[in-house]
PDB file of N, CA and C in Angstrom:
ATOM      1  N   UNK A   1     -30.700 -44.318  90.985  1.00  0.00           N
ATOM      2  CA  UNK A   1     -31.972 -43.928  90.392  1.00  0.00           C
ATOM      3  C   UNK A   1     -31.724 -42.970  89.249  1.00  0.00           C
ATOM      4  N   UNK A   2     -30.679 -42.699  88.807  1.00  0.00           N
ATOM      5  CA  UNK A   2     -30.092 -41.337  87.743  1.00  0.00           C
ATOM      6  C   UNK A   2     -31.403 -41.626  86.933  1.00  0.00           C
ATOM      7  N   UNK A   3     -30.881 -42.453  85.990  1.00  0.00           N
ATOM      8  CA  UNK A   3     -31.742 -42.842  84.665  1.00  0.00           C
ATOM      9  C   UNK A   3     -33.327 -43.006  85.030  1.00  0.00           C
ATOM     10  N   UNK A   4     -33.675 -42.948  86.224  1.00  0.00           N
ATOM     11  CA  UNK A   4     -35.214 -42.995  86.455  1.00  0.00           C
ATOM     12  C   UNK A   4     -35.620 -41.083  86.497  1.00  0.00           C
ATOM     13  N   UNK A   5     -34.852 -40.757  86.698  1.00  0.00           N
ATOM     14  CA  UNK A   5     -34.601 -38.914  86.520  1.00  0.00           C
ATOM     15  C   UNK A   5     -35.483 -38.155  85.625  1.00  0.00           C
ATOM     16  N   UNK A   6     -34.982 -38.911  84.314  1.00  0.00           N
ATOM     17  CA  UNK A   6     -35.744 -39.047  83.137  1.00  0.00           C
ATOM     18  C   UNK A   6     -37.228 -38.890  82.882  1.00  0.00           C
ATOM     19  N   UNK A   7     -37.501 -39.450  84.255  1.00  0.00           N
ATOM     20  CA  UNK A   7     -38.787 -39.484  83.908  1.00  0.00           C
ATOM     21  C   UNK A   7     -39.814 -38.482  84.770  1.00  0.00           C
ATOM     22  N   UNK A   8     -38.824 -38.041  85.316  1.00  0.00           N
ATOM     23  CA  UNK A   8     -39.716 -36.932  86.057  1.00  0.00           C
ATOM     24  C   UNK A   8     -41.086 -35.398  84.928  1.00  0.00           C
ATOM     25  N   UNK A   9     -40.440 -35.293  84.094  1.00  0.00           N
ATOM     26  CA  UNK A   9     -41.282 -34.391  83.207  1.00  0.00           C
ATOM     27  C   UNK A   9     -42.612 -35.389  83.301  1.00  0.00           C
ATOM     28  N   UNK A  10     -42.868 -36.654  83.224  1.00  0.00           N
ATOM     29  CA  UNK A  10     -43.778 -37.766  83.221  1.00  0.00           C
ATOM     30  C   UNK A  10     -44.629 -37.637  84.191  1.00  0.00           C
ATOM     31  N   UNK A  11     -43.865 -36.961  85.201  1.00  0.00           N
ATOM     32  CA  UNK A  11     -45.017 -37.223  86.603  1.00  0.00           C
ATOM     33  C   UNK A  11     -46.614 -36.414  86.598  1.00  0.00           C
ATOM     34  N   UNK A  12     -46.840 -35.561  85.903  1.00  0.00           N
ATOM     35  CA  UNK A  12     -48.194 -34.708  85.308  1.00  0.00           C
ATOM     36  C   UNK A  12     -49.077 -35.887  84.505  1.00  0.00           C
ATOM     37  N   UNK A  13     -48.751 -36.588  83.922  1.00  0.00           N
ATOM     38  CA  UNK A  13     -48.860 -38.092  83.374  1.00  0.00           C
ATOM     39  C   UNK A  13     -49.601 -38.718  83.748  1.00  0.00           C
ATOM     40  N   UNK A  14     -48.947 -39.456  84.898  1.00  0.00           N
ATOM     41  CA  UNK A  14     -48.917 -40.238  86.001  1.00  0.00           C
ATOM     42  C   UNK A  14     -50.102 -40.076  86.822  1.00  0.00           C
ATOM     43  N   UNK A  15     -50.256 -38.289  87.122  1.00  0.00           N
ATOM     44  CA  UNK A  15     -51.127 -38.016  88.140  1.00  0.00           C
ATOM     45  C   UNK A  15     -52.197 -37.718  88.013  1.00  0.00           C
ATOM     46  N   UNK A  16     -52.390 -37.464  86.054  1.00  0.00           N
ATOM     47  CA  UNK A  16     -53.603 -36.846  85.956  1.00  0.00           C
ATOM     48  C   UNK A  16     -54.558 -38.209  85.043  1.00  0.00           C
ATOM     49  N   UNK A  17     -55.689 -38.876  85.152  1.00  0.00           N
ATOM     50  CA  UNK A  17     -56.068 -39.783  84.662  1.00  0.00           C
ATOM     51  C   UNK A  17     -56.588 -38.986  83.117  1.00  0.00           C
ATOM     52  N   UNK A  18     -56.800 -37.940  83.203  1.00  0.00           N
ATOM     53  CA  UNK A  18     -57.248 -36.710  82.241  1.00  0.00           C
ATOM     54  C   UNK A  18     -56.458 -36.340  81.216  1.00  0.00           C
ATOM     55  N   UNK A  19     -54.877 -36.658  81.557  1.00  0.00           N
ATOM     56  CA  UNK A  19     -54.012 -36.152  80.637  1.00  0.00           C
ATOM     57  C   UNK A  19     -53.808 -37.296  79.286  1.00  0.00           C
ATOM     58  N   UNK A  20     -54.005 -36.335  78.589  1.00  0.00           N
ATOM     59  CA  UNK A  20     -54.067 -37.899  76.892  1.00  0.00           C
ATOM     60  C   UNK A  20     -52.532 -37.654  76.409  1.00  0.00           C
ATOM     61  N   UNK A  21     -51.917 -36.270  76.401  1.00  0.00           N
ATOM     62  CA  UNK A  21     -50.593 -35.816  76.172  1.00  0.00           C
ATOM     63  C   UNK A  21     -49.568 -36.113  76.939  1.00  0.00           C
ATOM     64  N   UNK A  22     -48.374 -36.065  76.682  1.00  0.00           N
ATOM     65  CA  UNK A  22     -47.487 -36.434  77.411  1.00  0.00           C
ATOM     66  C   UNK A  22     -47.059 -35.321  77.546  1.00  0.00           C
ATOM     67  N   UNK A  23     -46.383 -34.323  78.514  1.00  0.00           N
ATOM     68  CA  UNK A  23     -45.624 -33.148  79.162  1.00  0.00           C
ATOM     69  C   UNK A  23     -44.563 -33.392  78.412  1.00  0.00           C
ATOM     70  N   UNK A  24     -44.025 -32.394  77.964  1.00  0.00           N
ATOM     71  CA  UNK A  24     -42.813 -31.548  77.236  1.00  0.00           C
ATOM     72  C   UNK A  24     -41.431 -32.434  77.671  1.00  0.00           C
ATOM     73  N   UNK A  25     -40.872 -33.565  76.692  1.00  0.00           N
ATOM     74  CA  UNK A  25     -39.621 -33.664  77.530  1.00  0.00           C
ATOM     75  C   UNK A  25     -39.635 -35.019  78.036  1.00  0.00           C
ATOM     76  N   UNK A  26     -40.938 -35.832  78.353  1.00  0.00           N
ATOM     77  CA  UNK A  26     -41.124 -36.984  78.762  1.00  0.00           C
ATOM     78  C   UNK A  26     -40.866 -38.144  78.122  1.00  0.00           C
ATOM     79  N   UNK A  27     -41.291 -37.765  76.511  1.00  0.00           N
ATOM     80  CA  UNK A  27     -41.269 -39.251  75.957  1.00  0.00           C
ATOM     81  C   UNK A  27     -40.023 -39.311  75.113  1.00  0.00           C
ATOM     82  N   UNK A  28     -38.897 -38.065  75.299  1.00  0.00           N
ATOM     83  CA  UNK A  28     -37.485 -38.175  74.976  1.00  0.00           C
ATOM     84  C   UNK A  28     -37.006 -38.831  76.662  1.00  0.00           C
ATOM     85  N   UNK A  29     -37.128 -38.410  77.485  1.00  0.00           N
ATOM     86  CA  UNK A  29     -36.476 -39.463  78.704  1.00  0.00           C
ATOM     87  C   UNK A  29     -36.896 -41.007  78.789  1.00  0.00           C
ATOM     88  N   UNK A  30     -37.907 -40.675  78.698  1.00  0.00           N
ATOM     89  CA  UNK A  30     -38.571 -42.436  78.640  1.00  0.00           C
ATOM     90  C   UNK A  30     -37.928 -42.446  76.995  1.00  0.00           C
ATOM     91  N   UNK A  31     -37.669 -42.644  76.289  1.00  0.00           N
ATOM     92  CA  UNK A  31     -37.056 -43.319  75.227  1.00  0.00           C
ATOM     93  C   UNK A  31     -35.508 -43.183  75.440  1.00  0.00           C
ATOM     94  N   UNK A  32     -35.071 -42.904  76.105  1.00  0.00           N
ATOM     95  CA  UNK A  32     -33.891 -43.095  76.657  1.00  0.00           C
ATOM     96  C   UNK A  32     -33.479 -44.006  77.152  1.00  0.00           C
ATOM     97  N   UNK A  33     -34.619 -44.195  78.648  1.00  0.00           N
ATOM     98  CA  UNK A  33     -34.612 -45.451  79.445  1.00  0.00           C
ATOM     99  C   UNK A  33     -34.851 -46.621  78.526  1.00  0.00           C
ATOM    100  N   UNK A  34     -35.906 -46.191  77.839  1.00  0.00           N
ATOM    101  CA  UNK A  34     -36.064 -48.006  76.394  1.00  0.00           C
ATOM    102  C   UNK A  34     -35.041 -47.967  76.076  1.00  0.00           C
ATOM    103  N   UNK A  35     -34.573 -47.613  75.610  1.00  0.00           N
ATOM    104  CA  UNK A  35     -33.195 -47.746  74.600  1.00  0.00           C
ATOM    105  C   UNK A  35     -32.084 -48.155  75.333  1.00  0.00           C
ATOM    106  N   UNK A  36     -31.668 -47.339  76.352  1.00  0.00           N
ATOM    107  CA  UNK A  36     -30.224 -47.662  76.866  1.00  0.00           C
ATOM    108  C   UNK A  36     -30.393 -48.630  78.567  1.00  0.00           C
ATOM    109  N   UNK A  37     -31.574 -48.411  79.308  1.00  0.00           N
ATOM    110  CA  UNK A  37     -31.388 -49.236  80.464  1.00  0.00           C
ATOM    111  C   UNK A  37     -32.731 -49.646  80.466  1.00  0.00           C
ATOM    112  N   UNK A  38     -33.307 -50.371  79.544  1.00  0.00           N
ATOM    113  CA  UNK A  38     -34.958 -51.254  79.850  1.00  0.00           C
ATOM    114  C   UNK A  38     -34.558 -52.088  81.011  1.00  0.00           C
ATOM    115  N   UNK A  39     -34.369 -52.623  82.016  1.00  0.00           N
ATOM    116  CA  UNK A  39     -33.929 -53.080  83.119  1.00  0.00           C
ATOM    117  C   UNK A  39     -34.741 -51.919  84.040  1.00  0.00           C
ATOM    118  N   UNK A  40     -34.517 -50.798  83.709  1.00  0.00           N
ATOM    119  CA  UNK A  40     -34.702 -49.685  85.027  1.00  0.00           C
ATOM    120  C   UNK A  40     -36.255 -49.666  85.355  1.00  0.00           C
ATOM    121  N   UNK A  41     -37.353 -49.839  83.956  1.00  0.00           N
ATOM    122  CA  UNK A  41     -38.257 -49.811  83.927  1.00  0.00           C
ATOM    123  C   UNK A  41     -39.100 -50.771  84.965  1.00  0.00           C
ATOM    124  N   UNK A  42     -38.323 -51.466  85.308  1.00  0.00           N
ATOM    125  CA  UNK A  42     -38.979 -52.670  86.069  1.00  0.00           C
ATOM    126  C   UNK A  42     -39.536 -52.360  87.579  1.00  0.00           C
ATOM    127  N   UNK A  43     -38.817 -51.149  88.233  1.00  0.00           N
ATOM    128  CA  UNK A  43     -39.294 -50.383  89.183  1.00  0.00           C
ATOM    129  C   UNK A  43     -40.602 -49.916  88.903  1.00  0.00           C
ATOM    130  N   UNK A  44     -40.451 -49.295  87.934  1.00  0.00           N
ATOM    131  CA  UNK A  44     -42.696 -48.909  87.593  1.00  0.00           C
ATOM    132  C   UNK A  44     -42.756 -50.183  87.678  1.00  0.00           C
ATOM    133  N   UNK A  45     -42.822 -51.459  87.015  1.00  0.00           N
ATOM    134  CA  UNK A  45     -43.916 -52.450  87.391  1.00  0.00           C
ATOM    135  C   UNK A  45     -44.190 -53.376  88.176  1.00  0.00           C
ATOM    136  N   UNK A  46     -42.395 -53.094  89.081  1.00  0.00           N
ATOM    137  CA  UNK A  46     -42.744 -53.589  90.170  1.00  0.00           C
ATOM    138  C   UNK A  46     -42.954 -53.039  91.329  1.00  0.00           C
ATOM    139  N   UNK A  47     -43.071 -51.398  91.166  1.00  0.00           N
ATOM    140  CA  UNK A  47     -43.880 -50.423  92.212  1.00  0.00           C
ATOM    141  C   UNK A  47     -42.571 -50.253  92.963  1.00  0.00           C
ATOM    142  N   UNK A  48     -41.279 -50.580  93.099  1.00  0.00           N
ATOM    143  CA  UNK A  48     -40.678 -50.304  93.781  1.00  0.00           C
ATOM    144  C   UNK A  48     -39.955 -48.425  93.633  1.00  0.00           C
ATOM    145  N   UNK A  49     -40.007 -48.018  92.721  1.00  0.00           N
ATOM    146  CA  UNK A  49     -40.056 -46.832  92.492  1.00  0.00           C
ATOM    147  C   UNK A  49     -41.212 -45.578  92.630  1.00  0.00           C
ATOM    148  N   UNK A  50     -42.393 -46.076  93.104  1.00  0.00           N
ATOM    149  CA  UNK A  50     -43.733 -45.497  93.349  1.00  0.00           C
ATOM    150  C   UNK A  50     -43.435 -45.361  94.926  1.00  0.00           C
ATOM    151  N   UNK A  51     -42.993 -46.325  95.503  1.00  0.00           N
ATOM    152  CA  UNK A  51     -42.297 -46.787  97.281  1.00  0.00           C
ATOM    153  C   UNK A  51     -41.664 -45.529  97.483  1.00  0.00           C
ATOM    154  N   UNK A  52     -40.565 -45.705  96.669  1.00  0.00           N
ATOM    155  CA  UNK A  52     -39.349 -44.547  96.843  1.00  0.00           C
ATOM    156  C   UNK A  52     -39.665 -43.394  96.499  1.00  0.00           C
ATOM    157  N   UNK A  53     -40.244 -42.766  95.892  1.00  0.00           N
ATOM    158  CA  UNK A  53     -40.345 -41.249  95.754  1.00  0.00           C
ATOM    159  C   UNK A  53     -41.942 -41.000  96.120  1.00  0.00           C
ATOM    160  N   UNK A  54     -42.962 -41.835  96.877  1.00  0.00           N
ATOM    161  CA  UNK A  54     -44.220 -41.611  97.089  1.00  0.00           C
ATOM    162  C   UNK A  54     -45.061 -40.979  96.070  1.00  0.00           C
ATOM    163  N   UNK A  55     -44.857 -41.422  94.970  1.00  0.00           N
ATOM    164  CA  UNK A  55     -45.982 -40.802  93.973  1.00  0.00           C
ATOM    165  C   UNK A  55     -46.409 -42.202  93.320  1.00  0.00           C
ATOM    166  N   UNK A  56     -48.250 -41.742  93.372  1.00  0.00           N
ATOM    167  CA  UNK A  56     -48.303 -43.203  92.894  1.00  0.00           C
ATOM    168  C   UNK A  56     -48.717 -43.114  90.779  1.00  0.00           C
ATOM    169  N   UNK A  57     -48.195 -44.421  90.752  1.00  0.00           N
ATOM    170  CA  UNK A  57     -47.461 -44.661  89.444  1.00  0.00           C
ATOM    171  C   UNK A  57     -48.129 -45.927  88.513  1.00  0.00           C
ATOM    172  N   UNK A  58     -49.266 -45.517  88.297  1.00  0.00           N
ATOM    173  CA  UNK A  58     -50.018 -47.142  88.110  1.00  0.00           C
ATOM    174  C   UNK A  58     -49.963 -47.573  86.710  1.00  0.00           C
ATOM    175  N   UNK A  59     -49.094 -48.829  86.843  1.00  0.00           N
ATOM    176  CA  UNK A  59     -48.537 -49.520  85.807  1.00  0.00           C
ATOM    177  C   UNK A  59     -49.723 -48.947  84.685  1.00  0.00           C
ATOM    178  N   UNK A  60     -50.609 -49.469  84.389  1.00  0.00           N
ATOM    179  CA  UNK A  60     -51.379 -49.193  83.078  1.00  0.00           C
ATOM    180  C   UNK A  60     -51.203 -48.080  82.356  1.00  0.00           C
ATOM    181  N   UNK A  61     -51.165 -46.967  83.385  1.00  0.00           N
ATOM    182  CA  UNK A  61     -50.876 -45.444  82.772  1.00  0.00           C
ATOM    183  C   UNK A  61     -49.292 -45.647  82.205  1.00  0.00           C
ATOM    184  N   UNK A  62     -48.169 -45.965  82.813  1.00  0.00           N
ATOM    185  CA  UNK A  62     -47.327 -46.539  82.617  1.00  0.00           C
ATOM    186  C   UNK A  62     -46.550 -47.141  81.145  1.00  0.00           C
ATOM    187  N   UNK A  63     -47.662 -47.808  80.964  1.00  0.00           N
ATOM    188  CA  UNK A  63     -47.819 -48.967  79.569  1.00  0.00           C
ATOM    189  C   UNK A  63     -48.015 -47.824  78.586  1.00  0.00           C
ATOM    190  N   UNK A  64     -49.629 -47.432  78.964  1.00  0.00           N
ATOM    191  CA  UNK A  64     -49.858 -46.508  77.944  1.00  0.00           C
ATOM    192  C   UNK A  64     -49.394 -45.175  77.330  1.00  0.00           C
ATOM    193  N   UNK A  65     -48.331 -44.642  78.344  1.00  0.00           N
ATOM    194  CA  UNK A  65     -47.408 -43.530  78.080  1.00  0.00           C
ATOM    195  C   UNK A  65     -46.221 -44.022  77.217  1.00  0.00           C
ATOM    196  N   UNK A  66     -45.773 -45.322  77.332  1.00  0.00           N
ATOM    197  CA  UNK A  66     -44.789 -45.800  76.500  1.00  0.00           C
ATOM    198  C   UNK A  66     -45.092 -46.332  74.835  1.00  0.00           C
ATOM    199  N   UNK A  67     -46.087 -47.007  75.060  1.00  0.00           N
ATOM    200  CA  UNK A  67     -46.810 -47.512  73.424  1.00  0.00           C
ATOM    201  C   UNK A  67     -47.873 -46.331  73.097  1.00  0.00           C
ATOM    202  N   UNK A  68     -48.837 -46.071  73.664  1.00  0.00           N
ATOM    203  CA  UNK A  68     -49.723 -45.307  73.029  1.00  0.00           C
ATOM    204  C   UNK A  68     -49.462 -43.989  72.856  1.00  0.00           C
ATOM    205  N   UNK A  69     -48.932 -43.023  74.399  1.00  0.00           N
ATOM    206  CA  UNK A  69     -48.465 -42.248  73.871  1.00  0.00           C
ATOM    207  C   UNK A  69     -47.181 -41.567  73.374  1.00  0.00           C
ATOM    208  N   UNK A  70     -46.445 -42.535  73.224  1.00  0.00           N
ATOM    209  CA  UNK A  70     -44.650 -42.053  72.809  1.00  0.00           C
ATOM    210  C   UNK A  70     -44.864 -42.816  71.867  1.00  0.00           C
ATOM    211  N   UNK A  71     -45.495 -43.560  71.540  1.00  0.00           N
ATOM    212  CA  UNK A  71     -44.467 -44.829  70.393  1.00  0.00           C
ATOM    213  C   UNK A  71     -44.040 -45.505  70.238  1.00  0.00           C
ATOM    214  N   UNK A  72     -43.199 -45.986  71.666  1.00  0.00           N
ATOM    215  CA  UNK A  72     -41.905 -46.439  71.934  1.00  0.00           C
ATOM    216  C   UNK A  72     -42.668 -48.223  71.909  1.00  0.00           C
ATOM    217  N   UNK A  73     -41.554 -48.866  71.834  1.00  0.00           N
ATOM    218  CA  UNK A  73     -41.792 -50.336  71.966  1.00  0.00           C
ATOM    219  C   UNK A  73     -40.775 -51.037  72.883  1.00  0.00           C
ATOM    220  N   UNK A  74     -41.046 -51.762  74.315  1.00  0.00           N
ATOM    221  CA  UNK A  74     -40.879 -51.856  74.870  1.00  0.00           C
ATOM    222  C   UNK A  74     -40.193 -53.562  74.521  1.00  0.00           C
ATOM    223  N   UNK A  75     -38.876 -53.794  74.893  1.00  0.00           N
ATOM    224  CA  UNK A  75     -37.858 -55.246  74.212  1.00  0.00           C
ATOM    225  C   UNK A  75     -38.914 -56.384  74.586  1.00  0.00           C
ATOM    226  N   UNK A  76     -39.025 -57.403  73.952  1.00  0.00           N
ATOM    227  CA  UNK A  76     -40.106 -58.265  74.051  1.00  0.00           C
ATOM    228  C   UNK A  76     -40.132 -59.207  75.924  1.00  0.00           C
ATOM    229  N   UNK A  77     -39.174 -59.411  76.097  1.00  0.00           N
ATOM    230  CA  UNK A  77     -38.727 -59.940  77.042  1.00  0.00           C
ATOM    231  C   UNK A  77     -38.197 -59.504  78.505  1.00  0.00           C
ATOM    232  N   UNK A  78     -38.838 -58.381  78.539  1.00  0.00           N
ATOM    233  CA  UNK A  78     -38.302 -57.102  79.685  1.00  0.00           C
ATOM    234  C   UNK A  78     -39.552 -57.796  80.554  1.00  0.00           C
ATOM    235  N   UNK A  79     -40.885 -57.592  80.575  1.00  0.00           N
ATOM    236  CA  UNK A  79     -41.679 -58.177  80.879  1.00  0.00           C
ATOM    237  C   UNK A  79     -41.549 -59.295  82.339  1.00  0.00           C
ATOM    238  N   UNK A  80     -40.625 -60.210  81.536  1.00  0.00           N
ATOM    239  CA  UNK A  80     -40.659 -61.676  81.838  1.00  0.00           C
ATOM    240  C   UNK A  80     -39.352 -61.192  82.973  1.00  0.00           C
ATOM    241  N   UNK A  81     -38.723 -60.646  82.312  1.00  0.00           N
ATOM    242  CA  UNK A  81     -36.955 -60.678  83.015  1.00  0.00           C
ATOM    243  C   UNK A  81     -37.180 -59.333  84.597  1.00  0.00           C
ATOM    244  N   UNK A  82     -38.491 -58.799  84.503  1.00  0.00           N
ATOM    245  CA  UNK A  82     -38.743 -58.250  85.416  1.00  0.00           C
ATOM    246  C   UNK A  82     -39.003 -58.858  87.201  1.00  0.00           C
ATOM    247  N   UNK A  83     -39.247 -59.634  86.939  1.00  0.00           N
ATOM    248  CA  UNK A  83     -39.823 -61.052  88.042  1.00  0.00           C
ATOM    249  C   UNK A  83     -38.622 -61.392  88.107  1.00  0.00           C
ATOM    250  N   UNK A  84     -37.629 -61.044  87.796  1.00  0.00           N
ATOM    251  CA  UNK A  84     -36.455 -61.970  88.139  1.00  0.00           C
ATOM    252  C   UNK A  84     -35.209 -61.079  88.594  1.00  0.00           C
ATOM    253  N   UNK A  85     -35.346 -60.861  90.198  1.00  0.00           N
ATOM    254  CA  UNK A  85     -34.451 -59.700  90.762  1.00  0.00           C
ATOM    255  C   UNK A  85     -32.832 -59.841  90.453  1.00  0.00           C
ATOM    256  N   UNK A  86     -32.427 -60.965  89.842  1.00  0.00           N
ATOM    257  CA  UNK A  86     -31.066 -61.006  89.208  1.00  0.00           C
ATOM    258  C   UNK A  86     -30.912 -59.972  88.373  1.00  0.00           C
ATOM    259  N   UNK A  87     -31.752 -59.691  87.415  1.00  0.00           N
ATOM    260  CA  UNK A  87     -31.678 -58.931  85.928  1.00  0.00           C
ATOM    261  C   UNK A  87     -32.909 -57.695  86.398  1.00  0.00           C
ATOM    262  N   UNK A  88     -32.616 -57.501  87.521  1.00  0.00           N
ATOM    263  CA  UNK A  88     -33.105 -56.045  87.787  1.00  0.00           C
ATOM    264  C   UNK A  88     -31.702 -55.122  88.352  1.00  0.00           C
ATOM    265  N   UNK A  89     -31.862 -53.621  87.874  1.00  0.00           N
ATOM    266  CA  UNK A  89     -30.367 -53.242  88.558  1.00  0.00           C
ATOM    267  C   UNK A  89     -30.746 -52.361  90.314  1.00  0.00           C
ATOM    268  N   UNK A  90     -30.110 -52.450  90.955  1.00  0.00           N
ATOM    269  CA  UNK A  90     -30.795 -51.680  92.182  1.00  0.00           C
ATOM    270  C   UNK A  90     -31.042 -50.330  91.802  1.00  0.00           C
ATOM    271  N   UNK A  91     -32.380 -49.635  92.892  1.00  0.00           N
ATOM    272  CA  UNK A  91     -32.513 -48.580  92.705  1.00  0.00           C
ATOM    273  C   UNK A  91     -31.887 -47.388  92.864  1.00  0.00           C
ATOM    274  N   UNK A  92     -31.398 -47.752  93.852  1.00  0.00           N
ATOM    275  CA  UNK A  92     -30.153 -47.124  94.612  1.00  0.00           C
ATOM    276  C   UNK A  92     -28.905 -47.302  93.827  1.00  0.00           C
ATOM    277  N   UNK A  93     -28.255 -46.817  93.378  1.00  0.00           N
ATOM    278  CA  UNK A  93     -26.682 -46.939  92.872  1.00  0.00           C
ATOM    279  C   UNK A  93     -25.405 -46.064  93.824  1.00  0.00           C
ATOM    280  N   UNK A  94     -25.018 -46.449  94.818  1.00  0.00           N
ATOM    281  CA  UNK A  94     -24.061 -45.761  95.735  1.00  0.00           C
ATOM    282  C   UNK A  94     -22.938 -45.419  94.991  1.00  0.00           C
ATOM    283  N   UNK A  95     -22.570 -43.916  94.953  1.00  0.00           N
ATOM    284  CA  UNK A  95     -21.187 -43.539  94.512  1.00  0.00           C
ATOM    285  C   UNK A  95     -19.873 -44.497  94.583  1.00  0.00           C
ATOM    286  N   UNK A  96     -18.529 -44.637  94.208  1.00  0.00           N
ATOM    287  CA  UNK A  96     -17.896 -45.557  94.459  1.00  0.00           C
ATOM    288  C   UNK A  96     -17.087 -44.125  95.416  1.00  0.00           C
ATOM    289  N   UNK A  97     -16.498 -45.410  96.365  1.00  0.00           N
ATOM    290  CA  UNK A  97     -15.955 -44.292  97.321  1.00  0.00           C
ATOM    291  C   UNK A  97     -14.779 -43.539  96.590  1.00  0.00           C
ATOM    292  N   UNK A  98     -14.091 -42.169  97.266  1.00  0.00           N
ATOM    293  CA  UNK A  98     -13.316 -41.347  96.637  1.00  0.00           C
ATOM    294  C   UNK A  98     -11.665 -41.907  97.411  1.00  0.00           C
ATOM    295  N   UNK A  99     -10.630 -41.350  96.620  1.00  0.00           N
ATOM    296  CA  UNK A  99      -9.581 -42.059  97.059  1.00  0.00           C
ATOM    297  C   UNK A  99      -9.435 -40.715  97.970  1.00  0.00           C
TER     298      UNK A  99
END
């Protein structure tokens, strides 16, 4: 879940239907995740990351924190490749064991 980390400054976001701003810090992590692991994002829309840390996370707010309020543009085809648990990475990433 490292790279979902990122998005914790986001969670004020998330929780407040009121908030039009994004919290200090958020839309540099979330442009992180666009940029280097759009794959990760697929947990917000497929709720499996709302599961795991019990905060709920509703895709629309979601959307609109990435285009409306960051900017950011989301790869055309992330969307589609989300539905498809091959080209999702787990949430979980287990250390590799130590020698």
């Amino acid at each position: 879940m490292g790279s979902l980390l990122e998005l914790s400054p986001c969670l004020a976001f998330f929780r407040d239907a009121g908030t039009l701003k994004a919290p200090a810090g958020c839309c540099k992590g979330l442009g992180s995740i666009v940029r280097d692991q759009p794959a990760c994002l697929c947990h917000i829309f497929n709720r499996t990351l709302e599961r795991a840390i019990g905060v709920d996370i509703p895709v629309d707010r979601a959307l609109a924190l990435m285009g409306d309020v960051c900017g950011l543009t989301l790869p055309q085809d992330l969307m589609s490749s989300c539905g498809d648990n091959g080209g999702v990475p787990p949430l979980y990433v287990c250390p590799a064991p130590s020698a």
